[in-house]
Protein backbone atom coordinates (compact mmCIF):
# COMPACT_ATOMS: atom_id res chain seq x y z
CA UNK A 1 33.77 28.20 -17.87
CA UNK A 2 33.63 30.27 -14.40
CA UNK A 3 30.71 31.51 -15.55
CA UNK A 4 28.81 28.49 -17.25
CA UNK A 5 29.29 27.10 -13.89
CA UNK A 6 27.94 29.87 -11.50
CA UNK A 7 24.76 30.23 -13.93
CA UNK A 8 24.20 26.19 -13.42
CA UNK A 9 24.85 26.26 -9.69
CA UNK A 10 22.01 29.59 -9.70
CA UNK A 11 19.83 27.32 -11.81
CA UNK A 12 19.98 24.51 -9.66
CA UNK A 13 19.37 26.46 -6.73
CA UNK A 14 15.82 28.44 -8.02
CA UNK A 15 14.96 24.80 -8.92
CA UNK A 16 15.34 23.37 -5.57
CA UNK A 17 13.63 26.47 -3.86
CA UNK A 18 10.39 25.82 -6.05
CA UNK A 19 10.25 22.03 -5.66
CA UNK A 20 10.97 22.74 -1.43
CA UNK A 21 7.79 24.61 -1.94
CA UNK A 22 5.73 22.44 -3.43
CA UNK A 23 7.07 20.10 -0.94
CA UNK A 24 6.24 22.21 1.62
CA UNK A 25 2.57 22.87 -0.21
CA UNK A 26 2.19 19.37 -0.09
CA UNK A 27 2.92 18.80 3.78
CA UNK A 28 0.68 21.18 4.43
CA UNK A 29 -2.39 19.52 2.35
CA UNK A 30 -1.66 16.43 4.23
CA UNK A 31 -1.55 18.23 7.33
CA UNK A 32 -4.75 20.23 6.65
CA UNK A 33 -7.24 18.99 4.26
CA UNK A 34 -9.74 21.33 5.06
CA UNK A 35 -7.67 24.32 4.08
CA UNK A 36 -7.71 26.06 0.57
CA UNK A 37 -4.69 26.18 -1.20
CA UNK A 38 -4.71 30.07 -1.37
CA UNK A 39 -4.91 30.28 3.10
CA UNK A 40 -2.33 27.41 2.78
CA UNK A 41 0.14 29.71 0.89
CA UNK A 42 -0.87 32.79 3.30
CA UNK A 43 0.33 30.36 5.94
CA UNK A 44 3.34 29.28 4.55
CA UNK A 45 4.00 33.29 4.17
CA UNK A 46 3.35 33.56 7.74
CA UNK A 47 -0.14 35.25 7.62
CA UNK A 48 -3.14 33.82 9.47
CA UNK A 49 -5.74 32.00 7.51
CA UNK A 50 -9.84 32.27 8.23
CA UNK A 51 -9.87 28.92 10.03
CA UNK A 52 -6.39 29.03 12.45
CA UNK A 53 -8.15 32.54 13.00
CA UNK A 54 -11.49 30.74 14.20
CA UNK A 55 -9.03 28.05 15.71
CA UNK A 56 -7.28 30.60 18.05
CA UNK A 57 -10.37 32.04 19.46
CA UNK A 58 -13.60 30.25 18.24
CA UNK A 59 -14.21 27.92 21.54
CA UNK A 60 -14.05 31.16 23.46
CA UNK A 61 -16.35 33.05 21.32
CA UNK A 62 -18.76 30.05 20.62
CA UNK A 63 -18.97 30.04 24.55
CA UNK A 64 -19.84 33.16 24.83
CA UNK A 65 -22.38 33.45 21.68
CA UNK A 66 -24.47 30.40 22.43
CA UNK A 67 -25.77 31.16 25.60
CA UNK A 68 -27.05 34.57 24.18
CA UNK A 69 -28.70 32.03 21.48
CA UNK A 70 -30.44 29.76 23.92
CA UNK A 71 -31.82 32.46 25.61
CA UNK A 72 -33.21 33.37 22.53
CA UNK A 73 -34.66 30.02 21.98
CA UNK A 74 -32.38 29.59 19.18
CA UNK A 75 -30.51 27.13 17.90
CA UNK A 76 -26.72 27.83 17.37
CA UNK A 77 -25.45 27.46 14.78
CA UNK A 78 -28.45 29.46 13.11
CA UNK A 79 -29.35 28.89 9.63
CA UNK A 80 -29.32 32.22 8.98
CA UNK A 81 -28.56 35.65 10.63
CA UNK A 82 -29.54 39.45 9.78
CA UNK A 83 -27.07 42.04 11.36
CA UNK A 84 -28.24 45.56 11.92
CA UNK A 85 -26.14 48.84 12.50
CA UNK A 86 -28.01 51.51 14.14
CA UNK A 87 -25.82 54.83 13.66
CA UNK A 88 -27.37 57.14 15.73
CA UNK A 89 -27.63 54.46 18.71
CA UNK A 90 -24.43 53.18 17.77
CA UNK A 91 -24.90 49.81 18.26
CA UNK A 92 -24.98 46.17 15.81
CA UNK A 93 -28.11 44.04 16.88
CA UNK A 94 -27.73 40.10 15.88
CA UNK A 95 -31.14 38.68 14.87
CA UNK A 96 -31.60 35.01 14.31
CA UNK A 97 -34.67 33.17 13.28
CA UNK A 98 -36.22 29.69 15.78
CA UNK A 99 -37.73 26.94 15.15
CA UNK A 100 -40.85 28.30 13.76
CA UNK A 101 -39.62 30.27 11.83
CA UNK A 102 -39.69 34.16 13.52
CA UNK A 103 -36.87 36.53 13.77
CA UNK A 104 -35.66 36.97 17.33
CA UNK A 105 -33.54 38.88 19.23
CA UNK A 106 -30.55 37.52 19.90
CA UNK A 107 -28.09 40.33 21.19
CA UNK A 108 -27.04 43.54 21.02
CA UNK A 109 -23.10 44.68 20.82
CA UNK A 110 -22.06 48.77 20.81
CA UNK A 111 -20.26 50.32 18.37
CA UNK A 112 -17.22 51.78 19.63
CA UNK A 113 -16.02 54.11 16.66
CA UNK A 114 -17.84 55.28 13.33
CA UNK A 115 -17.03 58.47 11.99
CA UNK A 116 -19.26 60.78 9.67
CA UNK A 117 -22.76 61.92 9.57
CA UNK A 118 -26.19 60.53 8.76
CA UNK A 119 -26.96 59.74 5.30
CA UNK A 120 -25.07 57.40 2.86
CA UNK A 121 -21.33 57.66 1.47
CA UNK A 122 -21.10 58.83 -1.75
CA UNK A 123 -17.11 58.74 -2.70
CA UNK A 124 -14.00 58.02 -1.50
CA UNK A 125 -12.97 59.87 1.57
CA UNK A 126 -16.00 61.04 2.87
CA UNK A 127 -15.52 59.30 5.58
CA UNK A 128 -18.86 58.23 5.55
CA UNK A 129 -20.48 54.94 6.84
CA UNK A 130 -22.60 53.62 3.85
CA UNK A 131 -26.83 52.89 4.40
CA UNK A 132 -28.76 50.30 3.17
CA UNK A 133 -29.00 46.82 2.31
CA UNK A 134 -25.79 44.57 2.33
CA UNK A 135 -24.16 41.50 2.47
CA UNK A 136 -20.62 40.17 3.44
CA UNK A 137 -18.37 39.49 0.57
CA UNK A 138 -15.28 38.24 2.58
CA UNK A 139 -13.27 37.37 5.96
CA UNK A 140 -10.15 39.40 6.48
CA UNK A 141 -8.03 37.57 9.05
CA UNK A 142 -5.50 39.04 9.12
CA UNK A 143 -6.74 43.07 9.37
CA UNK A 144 -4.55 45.45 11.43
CA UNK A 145 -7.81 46.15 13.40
CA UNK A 146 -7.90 42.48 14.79
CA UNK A 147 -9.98 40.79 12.79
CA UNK A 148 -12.45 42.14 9.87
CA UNK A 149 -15.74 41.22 8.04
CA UNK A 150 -15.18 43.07 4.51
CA UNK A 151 -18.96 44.17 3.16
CA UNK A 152 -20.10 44.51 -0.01
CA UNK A 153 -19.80 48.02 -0.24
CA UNK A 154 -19.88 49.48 -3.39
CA UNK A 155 -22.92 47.39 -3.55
CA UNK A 156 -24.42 47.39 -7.29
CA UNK A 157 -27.18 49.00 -5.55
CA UNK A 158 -24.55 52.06 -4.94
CA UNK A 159 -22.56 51.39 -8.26
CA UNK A 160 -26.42 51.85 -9.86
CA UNK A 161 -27.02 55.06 -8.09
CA UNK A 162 -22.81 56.54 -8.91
CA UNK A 163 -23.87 55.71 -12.19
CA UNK A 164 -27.17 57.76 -12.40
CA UNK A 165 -25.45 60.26 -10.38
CA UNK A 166 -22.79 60.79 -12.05
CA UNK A 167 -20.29 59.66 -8.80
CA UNK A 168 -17.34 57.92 -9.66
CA UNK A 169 -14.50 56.36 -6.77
CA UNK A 170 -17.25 55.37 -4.40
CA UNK A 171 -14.68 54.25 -2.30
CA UNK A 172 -14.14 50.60 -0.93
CA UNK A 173 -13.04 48.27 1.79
CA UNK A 174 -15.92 48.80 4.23
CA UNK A 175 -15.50 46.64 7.40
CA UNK A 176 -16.98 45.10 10.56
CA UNK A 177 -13.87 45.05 12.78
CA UNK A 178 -11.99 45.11 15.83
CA UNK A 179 -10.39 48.03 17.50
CA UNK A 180 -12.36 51.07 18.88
CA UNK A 181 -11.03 53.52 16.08
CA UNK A 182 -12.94 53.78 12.25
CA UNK A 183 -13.06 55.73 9.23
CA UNK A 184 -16.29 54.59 7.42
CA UNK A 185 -16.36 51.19 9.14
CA UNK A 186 -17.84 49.76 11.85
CA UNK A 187 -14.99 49.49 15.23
CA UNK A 188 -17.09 46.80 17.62
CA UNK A 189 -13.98 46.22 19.94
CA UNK A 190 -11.81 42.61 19.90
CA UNK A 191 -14.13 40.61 21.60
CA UNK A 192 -16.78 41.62 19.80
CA UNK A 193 -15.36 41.40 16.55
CA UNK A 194 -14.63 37.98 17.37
CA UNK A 195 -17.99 37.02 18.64
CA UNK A 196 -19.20 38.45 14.60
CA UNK A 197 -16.58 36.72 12.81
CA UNK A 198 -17.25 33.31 14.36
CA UNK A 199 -20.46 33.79 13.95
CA UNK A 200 -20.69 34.52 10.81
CA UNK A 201 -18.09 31.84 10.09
CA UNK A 202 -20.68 29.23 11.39
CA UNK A 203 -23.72 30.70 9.57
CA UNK A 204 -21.88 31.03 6.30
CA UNK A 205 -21.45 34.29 4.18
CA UNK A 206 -24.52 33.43 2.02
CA UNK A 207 -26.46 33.57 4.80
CA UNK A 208 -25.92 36.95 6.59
CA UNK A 209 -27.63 39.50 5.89
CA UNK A 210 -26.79 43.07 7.22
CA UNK A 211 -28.78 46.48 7.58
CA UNK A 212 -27.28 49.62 7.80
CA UNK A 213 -29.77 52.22 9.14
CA UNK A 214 -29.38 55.86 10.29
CA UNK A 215 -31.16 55.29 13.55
CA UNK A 216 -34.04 52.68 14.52
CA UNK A 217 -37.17 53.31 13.03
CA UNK A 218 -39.17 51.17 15.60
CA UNK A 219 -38.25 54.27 18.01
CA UNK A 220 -37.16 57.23 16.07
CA UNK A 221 -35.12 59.51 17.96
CA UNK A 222 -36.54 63.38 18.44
CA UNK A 223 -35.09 66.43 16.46
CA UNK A 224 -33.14 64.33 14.17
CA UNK A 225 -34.06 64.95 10.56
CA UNK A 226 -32.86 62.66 7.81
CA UNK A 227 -30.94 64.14 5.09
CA UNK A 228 -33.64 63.63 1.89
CA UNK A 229 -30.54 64.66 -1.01
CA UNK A 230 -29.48 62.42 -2.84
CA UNK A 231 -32.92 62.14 -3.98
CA UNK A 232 -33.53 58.32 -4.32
CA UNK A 233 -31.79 57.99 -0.57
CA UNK A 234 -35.74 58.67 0.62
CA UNK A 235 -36.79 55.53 -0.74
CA UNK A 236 -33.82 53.49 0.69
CA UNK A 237 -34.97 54.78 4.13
CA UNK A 238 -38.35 53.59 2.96
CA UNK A 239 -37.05 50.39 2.78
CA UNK A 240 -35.43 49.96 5.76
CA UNK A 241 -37.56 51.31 7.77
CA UNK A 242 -40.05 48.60 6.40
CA UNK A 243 -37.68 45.74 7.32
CA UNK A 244 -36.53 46.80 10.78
CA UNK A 245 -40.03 47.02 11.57
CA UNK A 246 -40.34 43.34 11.07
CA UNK A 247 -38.03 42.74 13.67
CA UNK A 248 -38.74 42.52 16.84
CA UNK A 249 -36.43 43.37 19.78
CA UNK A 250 -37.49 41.92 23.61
């Protein structure tokens, strides 16, 4: 009898425990529409979601983004942005497109820590910082280097090529973030990083675009030779070099 009782009383207790959550799920629906439900649950688990992130610090890095934007003769928010990493300058240029349609300038933000050489990463560990063409896939508010952009890296550009190559564990989890310390990624700093993830916030992830490029080809540095193994890594260089050339920098 003891125990028919103790095993009710547990029942009863895991019962009210879920329906406090979904009471609490509830509250917090009513309290914020505009979240999803799977940043309401990170909240209720005491992790930051993307928009109490952009909350905490988007006035101050909206302040400091749109005059850089006006000078420009941009509009901010922009309808789209194009993000390029220069490694050998070691710094992240933010390009924007006016009125009439032409790229511009917008600003320029250093790099405070990559690690690795020049030339793409191949696998897991390398500790290289990938080249080419990618996009964001996600927000990661709640990164132990401040705040994070996650890219797309193993793009299925690079998933192609590990394929052809033979290359398996490309590696993964490839970020824009805070912090002056990286391992593959891209360490702009905290105020930087939160300039970027507002920014890109406001643009939208479907409309970012992001270059990764050894050095800039509009002003190649002397006695730097680009690594030409793997073979198809030429024609990737190829390509970039084509689009940075479209972009012109005041």
């Amino acid at each position: 009898m003891i125990n028919n009782t103790a095993l009710h009383f547990s029942r009863l207790q895991q019962t009210a425990a879920v329906w406090g959550l979904l009471l609490l799920i509830g509250i917090g629906f009513a309290l914020k529409p505009q979240l999803k439900e799977t940043e309401l649950v990170q909240e209720l688990k005491g992790r930051k979601s993307i928009d109490s992130v952009v909350a905490s610090f988007g006035g101050a890095a909206r302040q400091r983004l749109e005059p850089k934007f006006a000078e420009a003769s941009v509009d901010y928010p922009p309808k789209s942005i194009i993000l390029v990493g220069l490694k050998t300058e070691k710094v992240l240029e933010v390009y924007a497109r006016d009125a009439k349609g032409q790229e511009q300038h917008v600003c320029t933000y250093p790099i405070l820590g990559t690690s690795g050489v020049l030339g793409p990463k191949l696998k897991e560990g390398d500790k290289q910082m990938p080249e080419g063409f990618y996009r964001i896939r996600e927000f990661e508010p709640n990164s132990s280097y401040h705040v994070a952009l996650r890219l797309d890296y193993p793009s299925p550009f690079d998933k192609e090529r590990g394929k052809d190559d033979g290359r398996s564990h490309l590696g993964s989890d490839i970020m824009i973030h805070g912090k002056d310390k990286s391992v593959g990624c891209l360490a702009m700093g905290d105020p930087a990083a939160e300039d970027i993830f507002v920014l890109v916030h406001d643009v939208g992830l479907e409309n970012t675009e992001l270059l990764i490029s050894p050095y800039d080809f509009r002003k190649p540095p002397s006695g730097i030779s680009l690594p030409d193994s793997p073979k198809w890594i030429t024609s990737v260089y190829q390509d970039l070099r084509r689009r940075i050339r479209q972009l012109s920098r005041a």
